[in-house]
N, C-alpha and C. Protein backbone atom coordinates (compact mmCIF):
# COMPACT_ATOMS: atom_id res chain seq x y z
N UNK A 1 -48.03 63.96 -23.33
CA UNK A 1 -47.99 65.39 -23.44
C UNK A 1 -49.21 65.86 -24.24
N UNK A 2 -49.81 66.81 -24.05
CA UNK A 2 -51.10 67.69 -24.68
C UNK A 2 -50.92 68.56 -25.39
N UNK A 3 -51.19 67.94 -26.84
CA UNK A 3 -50.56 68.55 -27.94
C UNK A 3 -51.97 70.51 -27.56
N UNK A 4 -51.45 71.48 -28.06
CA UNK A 4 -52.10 72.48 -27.66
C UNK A 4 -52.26 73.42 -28.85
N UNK A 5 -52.67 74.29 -29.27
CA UNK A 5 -52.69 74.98 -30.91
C UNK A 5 -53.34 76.40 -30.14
N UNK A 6 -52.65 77.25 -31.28
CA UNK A 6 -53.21 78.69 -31.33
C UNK A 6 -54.20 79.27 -32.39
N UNK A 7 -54.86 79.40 -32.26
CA UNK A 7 -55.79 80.27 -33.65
C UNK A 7 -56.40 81.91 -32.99
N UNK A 8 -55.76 82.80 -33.86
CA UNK A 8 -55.99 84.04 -33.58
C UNK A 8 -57.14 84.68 -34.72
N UNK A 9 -58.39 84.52 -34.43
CA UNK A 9 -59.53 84.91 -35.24
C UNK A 9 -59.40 86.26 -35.10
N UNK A 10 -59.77 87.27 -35.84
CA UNK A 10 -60.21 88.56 -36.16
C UNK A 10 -61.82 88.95 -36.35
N UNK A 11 -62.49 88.54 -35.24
CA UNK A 11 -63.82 88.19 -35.45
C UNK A 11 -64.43 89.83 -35.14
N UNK A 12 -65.02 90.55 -35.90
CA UNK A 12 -65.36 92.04 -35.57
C UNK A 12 -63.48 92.70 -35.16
N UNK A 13 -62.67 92.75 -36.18
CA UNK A 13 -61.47 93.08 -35.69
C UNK A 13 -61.02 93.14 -34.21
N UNK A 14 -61.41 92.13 -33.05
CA UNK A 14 -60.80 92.05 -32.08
C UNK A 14 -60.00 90.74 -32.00
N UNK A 15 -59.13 90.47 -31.84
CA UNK A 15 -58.53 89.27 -31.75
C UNK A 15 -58.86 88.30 -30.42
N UNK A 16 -59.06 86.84 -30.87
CA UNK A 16 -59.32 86.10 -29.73
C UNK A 16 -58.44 85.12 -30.04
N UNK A 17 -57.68 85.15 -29.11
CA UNK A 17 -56.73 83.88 -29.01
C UNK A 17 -56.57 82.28 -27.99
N UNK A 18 -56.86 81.41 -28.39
CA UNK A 18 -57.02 80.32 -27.33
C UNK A 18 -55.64 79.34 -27.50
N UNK A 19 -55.84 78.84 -26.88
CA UNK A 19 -53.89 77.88 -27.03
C UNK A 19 -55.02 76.41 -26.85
N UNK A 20 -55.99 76.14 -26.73
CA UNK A 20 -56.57 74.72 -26.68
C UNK A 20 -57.42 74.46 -28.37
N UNK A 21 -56.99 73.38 -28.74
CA UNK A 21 -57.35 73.64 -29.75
C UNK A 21 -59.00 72.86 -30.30
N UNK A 22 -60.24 74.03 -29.87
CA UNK A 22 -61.46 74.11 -30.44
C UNK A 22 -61.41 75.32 -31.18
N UNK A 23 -62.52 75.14 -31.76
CA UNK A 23 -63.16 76.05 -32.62
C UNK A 23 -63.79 77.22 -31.84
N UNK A 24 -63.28 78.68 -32.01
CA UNK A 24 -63.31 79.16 -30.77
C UNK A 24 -64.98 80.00 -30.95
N UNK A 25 -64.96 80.54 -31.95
CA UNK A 25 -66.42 81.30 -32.48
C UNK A 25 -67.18 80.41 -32.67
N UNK A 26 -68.46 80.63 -32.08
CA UNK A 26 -69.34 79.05 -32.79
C UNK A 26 -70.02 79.95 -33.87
N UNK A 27 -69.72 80.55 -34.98
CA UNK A 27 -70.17 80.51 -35.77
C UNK A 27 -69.09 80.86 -36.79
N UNK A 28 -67.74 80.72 -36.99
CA UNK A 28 -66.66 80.59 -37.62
C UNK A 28 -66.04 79.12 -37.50
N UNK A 29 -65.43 79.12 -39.09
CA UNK A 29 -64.66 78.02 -38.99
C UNK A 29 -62.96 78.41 -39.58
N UNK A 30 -62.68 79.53 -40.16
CA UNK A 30 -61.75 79.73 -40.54
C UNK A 30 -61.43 81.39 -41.03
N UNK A 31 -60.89 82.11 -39.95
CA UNK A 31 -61.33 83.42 -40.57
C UNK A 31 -60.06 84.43 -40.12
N UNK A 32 -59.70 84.99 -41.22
CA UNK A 32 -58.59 85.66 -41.32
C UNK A 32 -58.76 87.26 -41.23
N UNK A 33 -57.73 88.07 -40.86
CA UNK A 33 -57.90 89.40 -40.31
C UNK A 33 -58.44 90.42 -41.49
N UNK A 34 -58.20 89.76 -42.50
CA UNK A 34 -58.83 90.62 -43.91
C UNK A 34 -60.36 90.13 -44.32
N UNK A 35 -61.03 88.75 -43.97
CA UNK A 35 -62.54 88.62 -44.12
C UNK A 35 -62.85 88.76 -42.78
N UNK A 36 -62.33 89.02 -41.37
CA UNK A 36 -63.34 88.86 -40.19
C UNK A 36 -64.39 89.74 -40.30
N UNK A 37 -64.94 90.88 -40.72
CA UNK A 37 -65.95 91.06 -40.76
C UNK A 37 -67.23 91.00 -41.40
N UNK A 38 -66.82 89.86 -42.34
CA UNK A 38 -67.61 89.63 -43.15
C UNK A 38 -68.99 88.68 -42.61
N UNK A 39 -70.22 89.10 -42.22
CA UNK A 39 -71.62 88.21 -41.48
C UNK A 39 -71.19 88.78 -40.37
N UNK A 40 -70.62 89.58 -39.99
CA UNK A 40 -70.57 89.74 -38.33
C UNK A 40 -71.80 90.76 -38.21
N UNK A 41 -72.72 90.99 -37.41
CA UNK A 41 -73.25 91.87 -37.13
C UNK A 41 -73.07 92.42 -35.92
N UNK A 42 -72.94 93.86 -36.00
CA UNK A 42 -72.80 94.77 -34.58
C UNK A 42 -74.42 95.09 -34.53
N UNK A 43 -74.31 95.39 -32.80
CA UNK A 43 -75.75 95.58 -32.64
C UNK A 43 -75.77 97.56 -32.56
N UNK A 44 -76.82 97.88 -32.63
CA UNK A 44 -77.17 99.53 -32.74
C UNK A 44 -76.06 100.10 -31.85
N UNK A 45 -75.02 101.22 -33.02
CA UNK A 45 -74.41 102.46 -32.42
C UNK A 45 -73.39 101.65 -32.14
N UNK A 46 -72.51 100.66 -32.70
CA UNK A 46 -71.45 99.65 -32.79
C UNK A 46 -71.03 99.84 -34.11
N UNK A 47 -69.88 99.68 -34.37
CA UNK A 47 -68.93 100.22 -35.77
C UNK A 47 -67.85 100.12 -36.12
N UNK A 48 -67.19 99.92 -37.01
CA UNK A 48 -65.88 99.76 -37.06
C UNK A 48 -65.12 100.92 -37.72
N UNK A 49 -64.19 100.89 -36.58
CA UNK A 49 -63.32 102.84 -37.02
C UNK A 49 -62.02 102.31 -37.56
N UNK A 50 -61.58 102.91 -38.31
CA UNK A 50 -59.62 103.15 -39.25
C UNK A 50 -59.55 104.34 -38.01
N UNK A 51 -60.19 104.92 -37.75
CA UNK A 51 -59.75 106.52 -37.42
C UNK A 51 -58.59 106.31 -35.81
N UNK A 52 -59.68 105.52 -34.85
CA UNK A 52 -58.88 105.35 -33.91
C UNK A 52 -59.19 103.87 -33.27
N UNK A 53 -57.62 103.66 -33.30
CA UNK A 53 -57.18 101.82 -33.06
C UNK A 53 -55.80 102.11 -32.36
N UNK A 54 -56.09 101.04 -31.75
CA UNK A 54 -54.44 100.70 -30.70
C UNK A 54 -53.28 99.48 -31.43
N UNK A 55 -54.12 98.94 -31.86
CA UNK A 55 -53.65 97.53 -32.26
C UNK A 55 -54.16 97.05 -33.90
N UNK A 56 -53.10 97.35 -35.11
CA UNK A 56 -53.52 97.04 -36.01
C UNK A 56 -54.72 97.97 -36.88
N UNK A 57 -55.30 97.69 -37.57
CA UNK A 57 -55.95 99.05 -38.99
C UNK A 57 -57.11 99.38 -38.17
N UNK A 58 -58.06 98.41 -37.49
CA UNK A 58 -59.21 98.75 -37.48
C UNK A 58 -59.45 98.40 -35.90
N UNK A 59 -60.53 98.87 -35.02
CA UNK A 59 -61.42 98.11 -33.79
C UNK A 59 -62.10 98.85 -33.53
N UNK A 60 -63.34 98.11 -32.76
CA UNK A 60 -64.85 98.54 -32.62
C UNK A 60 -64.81 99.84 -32.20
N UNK A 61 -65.92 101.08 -32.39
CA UNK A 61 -66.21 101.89 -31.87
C UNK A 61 -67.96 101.73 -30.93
N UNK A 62 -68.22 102.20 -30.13
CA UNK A 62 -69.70 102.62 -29.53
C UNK A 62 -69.32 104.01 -29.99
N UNK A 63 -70.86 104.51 -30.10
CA UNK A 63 -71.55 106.03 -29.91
C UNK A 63 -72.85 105.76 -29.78
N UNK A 64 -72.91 106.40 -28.51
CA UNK A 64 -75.04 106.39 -28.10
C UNK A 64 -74.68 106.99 -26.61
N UNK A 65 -75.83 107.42 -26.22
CA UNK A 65 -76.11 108.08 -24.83
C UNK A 65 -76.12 107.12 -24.02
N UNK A 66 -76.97 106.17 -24.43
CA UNK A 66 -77.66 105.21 -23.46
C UNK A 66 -76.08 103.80 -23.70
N UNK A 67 -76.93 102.76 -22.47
CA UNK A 67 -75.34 101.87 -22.56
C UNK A 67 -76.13 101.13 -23.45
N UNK A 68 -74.86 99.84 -24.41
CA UNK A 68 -75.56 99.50 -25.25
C UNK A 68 -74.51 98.12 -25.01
N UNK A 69 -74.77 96.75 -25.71
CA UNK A 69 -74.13 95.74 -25.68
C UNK A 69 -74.13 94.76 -27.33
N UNK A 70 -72.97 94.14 -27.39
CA UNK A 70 -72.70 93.60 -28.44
C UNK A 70 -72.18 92.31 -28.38
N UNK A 71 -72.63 91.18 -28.64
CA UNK A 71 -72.18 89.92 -28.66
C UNK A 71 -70.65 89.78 -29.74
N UNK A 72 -69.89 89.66 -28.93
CA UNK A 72 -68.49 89.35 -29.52
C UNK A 72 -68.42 87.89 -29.76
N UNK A 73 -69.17 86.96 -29.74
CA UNK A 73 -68.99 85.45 -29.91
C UNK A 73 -69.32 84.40 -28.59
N UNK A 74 -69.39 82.76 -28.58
CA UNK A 74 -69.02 82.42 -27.61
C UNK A 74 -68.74 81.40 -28.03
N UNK A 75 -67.41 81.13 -27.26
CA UNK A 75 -66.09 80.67 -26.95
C UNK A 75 -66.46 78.79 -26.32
N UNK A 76 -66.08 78.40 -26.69
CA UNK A 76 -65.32 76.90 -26.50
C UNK A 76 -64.25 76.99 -25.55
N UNK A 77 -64.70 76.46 -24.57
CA UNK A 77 -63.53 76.35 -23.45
C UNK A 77 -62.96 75.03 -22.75
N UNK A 78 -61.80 75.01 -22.17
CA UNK A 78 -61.96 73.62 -21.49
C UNK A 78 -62.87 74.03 -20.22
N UNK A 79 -63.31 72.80 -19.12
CA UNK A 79 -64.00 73.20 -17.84
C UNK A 79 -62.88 72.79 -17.08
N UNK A 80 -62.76 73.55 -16.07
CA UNK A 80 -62.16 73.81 -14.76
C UNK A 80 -60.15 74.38 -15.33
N UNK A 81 -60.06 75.07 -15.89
CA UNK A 81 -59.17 75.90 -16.64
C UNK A 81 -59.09 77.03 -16.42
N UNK A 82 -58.20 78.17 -16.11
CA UNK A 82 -57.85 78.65 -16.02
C UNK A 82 -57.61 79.82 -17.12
N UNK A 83 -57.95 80.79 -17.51
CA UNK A 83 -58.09 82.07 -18.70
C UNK A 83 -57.71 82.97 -18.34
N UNK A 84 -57.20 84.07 -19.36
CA UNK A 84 -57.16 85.23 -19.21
C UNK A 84 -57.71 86.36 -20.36
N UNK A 85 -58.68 87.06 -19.32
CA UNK A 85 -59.26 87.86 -20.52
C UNK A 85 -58.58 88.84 -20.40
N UNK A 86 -58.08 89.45 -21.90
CA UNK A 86 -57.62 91.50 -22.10
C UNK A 86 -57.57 91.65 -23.06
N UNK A 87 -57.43 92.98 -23.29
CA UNK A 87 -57.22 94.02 -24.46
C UNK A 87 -57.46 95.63 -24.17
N UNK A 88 -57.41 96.17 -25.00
CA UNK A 88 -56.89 97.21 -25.43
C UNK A 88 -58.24 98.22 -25.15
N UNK A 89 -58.73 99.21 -24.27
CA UNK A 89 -60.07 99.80 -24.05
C UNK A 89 -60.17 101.22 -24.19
N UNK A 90 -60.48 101.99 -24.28
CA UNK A 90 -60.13 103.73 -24.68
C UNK A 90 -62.05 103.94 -24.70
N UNK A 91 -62.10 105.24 -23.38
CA UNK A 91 -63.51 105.63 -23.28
C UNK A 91 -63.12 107.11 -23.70
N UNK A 92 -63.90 107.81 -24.19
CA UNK A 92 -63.83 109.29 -24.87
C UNK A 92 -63.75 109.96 -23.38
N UNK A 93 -64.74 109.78 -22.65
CA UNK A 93 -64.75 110.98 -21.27
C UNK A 93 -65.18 110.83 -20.01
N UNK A 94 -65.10 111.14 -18.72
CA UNK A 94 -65.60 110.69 -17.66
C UNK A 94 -67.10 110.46 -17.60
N UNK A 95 -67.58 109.37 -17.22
CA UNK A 95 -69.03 108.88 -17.48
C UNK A 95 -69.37 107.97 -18.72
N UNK A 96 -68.32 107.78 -19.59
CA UNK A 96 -68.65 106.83 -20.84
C UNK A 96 -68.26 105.53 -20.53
N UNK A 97 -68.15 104.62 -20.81
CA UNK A 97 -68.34 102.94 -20.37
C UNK A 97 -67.58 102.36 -21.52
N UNK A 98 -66.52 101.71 -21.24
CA UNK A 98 -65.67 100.70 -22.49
C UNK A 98 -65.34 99.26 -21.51
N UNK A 99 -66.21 98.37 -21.66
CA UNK A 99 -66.38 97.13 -20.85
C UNK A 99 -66.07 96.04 -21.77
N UNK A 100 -65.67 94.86 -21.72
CA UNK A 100 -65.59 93.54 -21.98
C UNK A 100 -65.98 92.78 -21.33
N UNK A 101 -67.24 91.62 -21.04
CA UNK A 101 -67.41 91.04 -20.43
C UNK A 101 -67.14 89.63 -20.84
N UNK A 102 -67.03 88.79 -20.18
CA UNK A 102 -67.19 87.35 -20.46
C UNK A 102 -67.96 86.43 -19.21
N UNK A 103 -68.57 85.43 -19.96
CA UNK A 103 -69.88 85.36 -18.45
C UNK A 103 -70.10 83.61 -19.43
N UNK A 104 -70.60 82.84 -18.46
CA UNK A 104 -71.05 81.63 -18.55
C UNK A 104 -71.91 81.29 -17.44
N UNK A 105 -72.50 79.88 -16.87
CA UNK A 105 -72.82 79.60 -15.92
C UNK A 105 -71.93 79.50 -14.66
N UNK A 106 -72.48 80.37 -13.97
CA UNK A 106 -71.94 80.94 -12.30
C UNK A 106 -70.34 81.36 -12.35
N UNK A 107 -70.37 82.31 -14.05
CA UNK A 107 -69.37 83.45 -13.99
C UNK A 107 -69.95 84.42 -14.81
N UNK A 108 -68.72 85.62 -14.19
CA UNK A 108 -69.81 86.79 -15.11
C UNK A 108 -68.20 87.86 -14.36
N UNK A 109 -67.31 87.86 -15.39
CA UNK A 109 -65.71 88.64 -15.44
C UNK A 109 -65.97 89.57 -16.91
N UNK A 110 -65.18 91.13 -15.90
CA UNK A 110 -64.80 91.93 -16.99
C UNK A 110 -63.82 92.31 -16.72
N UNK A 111 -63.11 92.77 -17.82
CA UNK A 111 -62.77 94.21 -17.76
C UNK A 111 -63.18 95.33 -18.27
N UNK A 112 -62.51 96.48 -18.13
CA UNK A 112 -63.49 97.96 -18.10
C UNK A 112 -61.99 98.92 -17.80
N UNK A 113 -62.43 99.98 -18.65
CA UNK A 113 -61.69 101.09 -18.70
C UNK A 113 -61.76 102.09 -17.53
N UNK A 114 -60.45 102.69 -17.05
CA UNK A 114 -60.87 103.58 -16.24
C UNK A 114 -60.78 104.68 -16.53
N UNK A 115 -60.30 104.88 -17.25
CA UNK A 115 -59.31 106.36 -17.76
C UNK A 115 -59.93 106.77 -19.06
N UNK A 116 -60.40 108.01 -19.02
CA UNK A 116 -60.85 108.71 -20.37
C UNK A 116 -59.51 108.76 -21.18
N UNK A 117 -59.86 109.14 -21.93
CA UNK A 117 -59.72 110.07 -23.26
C UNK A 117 -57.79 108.96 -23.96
N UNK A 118 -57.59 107.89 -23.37
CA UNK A 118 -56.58 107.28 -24.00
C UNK A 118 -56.95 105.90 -24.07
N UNK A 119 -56.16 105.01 -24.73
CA UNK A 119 -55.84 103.69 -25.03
C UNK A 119 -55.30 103.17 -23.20
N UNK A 120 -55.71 102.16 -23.29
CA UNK A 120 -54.96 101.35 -21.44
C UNK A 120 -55.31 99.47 -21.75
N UNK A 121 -54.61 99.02 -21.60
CA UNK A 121 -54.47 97.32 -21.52
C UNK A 121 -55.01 97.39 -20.20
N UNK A 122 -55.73 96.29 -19.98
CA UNK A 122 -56.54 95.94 -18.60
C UNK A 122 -56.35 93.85 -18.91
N UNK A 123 -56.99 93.40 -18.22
CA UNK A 123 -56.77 92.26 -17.98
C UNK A 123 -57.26 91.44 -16.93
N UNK A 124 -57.83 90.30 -16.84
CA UNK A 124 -58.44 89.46 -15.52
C UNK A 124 -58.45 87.84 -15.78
N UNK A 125 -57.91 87.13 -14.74
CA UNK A 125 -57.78 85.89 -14.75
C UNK A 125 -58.88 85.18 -14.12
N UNK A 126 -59.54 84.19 -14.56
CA UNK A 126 -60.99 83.29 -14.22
C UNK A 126 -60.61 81.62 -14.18
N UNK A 127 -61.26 81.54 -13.78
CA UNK A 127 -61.74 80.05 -14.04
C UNK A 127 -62.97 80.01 -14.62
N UNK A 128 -62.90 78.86 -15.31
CA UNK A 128 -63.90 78.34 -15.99
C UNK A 128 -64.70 77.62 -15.62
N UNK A 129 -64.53 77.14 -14.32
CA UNK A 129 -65.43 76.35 -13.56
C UNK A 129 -65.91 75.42 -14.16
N UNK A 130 -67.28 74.60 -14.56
CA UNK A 130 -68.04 73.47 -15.00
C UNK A 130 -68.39 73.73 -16.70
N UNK A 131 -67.88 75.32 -16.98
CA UNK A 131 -68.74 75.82 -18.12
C UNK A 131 -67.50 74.94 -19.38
N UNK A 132 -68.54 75.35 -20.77
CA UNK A 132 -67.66 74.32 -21.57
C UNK A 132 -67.70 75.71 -23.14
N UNK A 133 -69.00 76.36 -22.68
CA UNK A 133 -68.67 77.31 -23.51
C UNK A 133 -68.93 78.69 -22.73
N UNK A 134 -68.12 79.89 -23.16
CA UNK A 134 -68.35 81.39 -22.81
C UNK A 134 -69.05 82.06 -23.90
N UNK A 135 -69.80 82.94 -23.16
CA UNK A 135 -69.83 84.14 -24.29
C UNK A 135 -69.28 85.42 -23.88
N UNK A 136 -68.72 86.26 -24.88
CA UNK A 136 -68.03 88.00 -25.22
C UNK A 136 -68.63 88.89 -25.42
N UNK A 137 -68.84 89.53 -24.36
CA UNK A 137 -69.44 91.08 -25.08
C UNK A 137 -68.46 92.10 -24.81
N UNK A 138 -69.16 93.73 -25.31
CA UNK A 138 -68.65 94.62 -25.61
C UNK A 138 -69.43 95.55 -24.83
N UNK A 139 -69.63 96.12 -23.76
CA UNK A 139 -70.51 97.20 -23.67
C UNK A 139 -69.88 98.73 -23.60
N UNK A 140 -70.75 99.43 -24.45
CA UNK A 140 -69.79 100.73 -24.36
C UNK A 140 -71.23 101.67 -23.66
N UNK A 141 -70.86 102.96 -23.79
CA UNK A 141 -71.81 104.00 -23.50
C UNK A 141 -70.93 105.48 -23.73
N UNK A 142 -71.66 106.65 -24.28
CA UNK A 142 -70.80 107.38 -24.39
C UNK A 142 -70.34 107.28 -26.06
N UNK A 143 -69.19 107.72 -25.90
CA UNK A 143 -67.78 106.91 -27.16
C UNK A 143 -66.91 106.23 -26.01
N UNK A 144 -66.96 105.02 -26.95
CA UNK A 144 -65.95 103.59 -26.94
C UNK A 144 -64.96 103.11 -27.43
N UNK A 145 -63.97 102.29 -27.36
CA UNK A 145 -63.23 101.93 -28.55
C UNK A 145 -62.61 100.65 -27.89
N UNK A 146 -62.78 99.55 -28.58
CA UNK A 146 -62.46 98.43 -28.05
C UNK A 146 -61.38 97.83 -29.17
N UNK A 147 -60.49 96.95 -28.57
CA UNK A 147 -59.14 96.85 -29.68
C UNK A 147 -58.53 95.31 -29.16
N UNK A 148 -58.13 94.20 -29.68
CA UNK A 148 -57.06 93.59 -29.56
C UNK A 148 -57.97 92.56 -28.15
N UNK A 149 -59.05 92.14 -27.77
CA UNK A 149 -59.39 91.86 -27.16
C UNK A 149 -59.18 90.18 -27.32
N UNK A 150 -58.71 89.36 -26.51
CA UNK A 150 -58.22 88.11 -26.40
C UNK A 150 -58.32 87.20 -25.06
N UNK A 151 -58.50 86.18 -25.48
CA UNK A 151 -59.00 85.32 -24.45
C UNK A 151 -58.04 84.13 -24.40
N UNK A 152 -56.76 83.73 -23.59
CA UNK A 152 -56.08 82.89 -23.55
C UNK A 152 -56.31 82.13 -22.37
N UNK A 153 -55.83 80.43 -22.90
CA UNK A 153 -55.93 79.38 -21.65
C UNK A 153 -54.59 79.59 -21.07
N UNK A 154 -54.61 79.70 -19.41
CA UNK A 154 -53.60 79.33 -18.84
C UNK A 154 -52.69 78.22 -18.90
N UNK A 155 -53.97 77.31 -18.88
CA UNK A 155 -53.03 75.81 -19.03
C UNK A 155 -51.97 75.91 -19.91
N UNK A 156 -51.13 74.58 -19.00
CA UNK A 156 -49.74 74.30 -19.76
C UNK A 156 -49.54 73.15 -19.97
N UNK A 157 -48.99 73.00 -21.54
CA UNK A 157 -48.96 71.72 -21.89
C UNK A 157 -48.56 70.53 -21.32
């Protein structure tokens, strides 16, 4: 049997959750929802709001005209596995952009908001194909608000 583990990092207050047990941030080794933002850097017009969150005190905001992108981490995966990326997405207005991507070699899965002006769970199942690590982004445009964003293995023990 395949022993399997959870670790729910708070890395830029989005949560990433894996059930295989690596080290899921390659640049964390142990990080709890009260230091995750501590060394994280957001890239320009990326932020962290109290004001508006779906899930818990805090999650990312965008503000800028132009689209803009933010490295959320990359991920330790098994290869040829099965994932599911979601969370929590809220775009201010028609024409603004609240995206999650996740992308490796010969993948490249999001999700993306459709609906202005509220909170909506979205979600997409991948394979992992040959890749061994992913990387996370964030792209917003407009106002953004990204929340609760998580990355679980399908596999079963």
């Amino acid at each position: 049997m395949r022993k399997t583990s959870s670790c729910k990092l708070m890395s830029v207050l989005l949560a990433l959750e894996l059930t295989f047990g690596a080290l899921p941030w390659s640049n964390a080794a142990t990080v709890t929802p009260e230091d995750a933002l501590e060394g994280v850097a957001l890239a320009d017009n990326f932020s962290i709001t109290k004001e508006v969150v779906r899930d818990g005190e805090k999650a990312i905001q965008y503000s800028g005209a132009q689209e803009g992108t933010t490295s959320l981490g990359v991920v330790r995966v098994e290869p040829d596995t099965n994932y599911l990326l979601s969370g929590w997405l809220r775009r201010g207005a028609e024409g603004d952009v609240a995206c999650v991507t996740v992308s490796g070699d010969g993948l490249n899965q999001k999700i993306e908001s459709v609906d202005a002006g509220e909170w909506n769970y979205y979600s997409v199942q991948f394979n992992s194909g040959s890749n061994t690590a992913l990387k996370i982004a964030a792209v917003g445009k407009g106002t953004a608000y990204f929340d609760a964003i998580s990355l679980k293995s399908m596999a079963r023990p």
